[in-house]
PDB file of N, CA and C in Angstrom:
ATOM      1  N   UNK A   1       0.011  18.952  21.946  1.00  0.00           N
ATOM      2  CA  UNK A   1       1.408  18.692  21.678  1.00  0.00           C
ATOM      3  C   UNK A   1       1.728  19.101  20.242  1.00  0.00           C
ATOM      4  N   UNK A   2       2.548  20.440  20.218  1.00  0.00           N
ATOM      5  CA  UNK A   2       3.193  20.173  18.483  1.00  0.00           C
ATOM      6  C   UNK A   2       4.513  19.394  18.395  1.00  0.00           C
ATOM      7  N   UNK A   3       3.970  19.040  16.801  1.00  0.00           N
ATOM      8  CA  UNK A   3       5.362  17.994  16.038  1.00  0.00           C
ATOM      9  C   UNK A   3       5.480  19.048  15.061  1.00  0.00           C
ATOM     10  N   UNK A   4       7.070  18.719  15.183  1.00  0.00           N
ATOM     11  CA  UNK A   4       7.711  19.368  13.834  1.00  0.00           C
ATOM     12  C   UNK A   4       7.766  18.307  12.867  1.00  0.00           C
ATOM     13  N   UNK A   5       7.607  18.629  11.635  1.00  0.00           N
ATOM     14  CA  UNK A   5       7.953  18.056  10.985  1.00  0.00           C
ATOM     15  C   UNK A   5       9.045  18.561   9.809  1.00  0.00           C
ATOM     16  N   UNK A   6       9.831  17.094   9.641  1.00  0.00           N
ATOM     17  CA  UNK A   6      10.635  17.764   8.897  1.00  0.00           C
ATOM     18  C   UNK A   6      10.723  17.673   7.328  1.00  0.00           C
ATOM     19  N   UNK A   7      10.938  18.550   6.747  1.00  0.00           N
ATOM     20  CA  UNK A   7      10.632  19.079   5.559  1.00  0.00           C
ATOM     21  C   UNK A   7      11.682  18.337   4.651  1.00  0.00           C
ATOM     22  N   UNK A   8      11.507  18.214   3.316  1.00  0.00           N
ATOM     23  CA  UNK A   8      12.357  17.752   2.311  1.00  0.00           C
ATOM     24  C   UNK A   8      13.172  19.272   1.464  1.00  0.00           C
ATOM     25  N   UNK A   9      14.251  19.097   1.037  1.00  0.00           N
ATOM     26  CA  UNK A   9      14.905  19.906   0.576  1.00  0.00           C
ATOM     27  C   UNK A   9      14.683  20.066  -0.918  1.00  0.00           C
ATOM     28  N   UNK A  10      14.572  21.055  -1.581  1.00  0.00           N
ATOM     29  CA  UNK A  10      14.435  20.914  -3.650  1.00  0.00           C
ATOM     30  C   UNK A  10      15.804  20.084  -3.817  1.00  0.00           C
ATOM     31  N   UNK A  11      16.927  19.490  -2.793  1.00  0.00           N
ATOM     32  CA  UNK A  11      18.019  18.587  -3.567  1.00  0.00           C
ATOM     33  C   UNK A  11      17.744  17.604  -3.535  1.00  0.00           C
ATOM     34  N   UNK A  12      16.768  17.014  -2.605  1.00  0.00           N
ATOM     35  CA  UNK A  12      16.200  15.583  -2.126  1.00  0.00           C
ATOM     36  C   UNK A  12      15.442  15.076  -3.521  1.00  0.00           C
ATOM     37  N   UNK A  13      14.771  16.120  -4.602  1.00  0.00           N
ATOM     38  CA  UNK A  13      14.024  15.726  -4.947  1.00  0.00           C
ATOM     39  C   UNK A  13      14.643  14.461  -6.371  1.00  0.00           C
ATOM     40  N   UNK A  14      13.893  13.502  -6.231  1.00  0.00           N
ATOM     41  CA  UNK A  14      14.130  12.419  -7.191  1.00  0.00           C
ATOM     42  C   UNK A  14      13.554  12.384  -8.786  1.00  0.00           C
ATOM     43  N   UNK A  15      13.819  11.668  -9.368  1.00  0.00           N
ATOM     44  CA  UNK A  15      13.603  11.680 -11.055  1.00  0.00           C
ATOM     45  C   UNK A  15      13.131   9.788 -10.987  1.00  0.00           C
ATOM     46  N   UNK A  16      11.980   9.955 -10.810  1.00  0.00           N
ATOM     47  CA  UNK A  16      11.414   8.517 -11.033  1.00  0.00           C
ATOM     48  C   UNK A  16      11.079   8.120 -12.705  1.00  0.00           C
ATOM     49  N   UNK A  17      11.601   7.664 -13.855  1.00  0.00           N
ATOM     50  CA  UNK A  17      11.373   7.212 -14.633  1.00  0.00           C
ATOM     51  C   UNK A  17      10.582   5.890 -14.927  1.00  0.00           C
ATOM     52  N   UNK A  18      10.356   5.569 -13.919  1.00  0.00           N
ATOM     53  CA  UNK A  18       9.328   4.029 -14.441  1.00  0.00           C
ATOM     54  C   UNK A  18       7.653   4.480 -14.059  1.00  0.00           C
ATOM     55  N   UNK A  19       7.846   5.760 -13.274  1.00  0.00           N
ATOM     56  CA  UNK A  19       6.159   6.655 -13.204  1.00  0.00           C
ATOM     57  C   UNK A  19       6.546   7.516 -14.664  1.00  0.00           C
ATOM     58  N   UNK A  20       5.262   7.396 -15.670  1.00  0.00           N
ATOM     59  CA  UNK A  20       4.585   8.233 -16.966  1.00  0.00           C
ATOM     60  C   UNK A  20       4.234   9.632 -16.488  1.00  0.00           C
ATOM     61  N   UNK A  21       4.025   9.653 -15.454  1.00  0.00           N
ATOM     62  CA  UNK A  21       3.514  11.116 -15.035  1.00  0.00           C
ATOM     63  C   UNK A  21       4.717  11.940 -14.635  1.00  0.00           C
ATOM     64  N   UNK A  22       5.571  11.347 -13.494  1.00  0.00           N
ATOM     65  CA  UNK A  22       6.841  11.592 -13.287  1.00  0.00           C
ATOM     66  C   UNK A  22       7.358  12.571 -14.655  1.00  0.00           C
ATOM     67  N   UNK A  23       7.696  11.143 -15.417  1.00  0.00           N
ATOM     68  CA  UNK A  23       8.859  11.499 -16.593  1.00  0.00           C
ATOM     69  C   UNK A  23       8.485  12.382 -17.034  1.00  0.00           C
ATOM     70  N   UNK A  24       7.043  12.314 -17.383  1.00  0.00           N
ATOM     71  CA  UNK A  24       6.429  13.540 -18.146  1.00  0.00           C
ATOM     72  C   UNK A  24       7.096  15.092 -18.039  1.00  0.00           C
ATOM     73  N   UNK A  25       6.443  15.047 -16.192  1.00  0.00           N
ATOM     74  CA  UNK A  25       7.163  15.968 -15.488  1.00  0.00           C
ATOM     75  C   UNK A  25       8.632  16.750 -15.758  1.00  0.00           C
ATOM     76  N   UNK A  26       9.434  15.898 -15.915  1.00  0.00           N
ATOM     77  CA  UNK A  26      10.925  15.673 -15.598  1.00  0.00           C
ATOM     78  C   UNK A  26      11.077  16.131 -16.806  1.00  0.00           C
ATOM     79  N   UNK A  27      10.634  15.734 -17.819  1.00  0.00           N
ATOM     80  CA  UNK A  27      10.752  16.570 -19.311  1.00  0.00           C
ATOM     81  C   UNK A  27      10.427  17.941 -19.200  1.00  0.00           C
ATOM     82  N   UNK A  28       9.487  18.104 -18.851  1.00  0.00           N
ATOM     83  CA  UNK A  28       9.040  19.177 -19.217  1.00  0.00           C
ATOM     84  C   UNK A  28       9.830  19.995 -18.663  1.00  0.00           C
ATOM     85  N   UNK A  29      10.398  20.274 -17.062  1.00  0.00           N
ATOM     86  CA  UNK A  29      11.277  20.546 -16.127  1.00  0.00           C
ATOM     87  C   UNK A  29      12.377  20.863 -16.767  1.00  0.00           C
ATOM     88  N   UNK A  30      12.731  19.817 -17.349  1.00  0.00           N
ATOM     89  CA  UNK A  30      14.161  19.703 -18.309  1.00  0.00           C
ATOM     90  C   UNK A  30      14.352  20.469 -19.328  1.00  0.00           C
ATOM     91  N   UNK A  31      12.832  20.392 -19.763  1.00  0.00           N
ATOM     92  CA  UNK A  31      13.047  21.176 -21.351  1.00  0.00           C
ATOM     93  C   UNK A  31      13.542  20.032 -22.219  1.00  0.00           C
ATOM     94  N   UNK A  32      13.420  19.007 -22.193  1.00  0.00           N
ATOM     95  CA  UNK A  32      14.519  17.861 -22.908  1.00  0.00           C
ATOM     96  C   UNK A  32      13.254  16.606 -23.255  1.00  0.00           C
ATOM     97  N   UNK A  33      13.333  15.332 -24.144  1.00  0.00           N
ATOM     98  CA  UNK A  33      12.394  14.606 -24.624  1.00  0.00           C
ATOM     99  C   UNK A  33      12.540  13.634 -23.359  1.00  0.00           C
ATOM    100  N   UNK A  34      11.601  12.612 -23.255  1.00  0.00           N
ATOM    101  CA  UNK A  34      11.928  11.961 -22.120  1.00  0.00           C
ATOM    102  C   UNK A  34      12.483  10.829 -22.140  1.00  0.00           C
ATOM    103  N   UNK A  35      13.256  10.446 -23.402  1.00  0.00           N
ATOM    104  CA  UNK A  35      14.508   9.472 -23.496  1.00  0.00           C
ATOM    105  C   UNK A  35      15.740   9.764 -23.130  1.00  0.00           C
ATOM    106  N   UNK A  36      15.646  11.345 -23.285  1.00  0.00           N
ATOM    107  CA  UNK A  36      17.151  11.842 -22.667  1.00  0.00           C
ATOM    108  C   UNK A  36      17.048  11.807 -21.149  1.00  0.00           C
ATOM    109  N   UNK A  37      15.752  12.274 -20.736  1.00  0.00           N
ATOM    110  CA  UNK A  37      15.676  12.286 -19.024  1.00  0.00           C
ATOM    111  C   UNK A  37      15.901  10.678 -18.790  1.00  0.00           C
ATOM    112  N   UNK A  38      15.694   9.836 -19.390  1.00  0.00           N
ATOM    113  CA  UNK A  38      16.092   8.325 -19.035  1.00  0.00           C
ATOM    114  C   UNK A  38      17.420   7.910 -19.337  1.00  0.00           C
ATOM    115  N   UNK A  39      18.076   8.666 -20.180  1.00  0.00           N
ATOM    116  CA  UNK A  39      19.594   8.364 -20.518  1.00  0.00           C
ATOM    117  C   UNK A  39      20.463   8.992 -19.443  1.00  0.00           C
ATOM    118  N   UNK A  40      19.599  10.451 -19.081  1.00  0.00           N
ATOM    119  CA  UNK A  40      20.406  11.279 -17.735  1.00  0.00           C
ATOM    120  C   UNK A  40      20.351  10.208 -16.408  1.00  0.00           C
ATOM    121  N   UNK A  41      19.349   9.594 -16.355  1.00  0.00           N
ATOM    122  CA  UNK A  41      18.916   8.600 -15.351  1.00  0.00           C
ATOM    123  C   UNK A  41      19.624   7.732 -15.255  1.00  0.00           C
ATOM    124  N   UNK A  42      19.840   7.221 -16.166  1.00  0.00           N
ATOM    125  CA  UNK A  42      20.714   5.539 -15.795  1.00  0.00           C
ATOM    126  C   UNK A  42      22.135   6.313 -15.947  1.00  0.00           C
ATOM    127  N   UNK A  43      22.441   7.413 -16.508  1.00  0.00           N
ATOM    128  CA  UNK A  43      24.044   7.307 -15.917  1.00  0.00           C
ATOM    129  C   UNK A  43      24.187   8.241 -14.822  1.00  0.00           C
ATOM    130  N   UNK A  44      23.547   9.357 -14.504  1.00  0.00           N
ATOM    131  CA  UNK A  44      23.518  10.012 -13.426  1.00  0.00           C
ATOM    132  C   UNK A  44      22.645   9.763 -11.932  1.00  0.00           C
ATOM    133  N   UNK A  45      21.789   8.809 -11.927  1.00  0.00           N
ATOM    134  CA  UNK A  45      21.285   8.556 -10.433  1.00  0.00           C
ATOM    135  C   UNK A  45      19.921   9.427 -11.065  1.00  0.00           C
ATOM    136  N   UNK A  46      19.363   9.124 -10.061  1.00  0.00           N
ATOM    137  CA  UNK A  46      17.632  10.094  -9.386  1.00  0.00           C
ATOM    138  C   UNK A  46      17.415  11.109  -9.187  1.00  0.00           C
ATOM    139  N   UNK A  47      19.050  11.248  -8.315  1.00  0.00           N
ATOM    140  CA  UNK A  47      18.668  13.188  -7.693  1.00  0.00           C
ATOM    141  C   UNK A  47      18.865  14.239  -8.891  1.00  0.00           C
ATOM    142  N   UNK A  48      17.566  14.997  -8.704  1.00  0.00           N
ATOM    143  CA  UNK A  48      17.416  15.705  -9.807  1.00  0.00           C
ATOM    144  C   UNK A  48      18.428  17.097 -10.135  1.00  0.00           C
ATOM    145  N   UNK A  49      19.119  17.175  -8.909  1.00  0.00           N
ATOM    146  CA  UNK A  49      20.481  18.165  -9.571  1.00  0.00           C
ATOM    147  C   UNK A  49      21.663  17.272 -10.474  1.00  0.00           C
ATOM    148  N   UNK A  50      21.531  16.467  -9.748  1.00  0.00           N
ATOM    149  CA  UNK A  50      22.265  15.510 -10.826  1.00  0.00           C
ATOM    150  C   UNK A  50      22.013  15.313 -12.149  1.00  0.00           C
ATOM    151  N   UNK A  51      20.727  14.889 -12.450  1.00  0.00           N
ATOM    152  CA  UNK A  51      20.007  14.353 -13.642  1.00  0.00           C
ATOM    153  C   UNK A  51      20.475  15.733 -14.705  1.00  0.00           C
ATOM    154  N   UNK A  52      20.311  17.001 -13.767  1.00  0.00           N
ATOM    155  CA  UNK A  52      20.709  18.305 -14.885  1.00  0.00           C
ATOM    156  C   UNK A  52      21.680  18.491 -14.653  1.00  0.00           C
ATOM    157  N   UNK A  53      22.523  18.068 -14.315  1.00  0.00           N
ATOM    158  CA  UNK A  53      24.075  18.635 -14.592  1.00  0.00           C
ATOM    159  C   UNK A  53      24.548  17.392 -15.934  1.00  0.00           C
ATOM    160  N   UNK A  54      24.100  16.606 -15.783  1.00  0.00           N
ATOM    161  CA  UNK A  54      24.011  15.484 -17.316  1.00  0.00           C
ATOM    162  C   UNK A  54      23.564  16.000 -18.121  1.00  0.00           C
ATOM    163  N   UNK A  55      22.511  16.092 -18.027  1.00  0.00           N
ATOM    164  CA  UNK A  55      21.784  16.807 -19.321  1.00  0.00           C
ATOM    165  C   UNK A  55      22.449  18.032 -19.842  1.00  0.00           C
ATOM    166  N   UNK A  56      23.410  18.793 -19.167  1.00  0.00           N
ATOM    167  CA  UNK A  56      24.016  19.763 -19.256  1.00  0.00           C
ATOM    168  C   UNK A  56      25.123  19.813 -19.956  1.00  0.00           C
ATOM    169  N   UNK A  57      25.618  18.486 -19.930  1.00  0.00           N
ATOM    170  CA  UNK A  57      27.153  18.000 -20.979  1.00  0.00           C
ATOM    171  C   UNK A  57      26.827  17.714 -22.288  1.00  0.00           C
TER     172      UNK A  57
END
């Protein structure tokens, strides 16, 4: 029997700030220190198109 499975989208993807490895990540991604990826966080949400369109203003 095959299962499909279904796949996650690059918009799905989240910005976890309370994981060190995460943020790390998310900086580096960003190009930005990882207080700003936590400032993009609490006013923009998780989803990481979001998080950069903040960081973007």
């Amino acid at each position: 029997m095959n299962r499909k499975i279904k796949g996650t989208t690059t918009d799905a993807r989240t910005v976890d700030i309370d994981d060190a490895y995460a943020l790390e990540f998310w900086a580096r991604e960003f190009n930005v220190s990882q207080d700003k990826v936590k400032a993009a966080v609490l006013a923009a949400g998780t989803i990481a198109p979001d998080v950069k369109r903040e960081l973007k203003k």
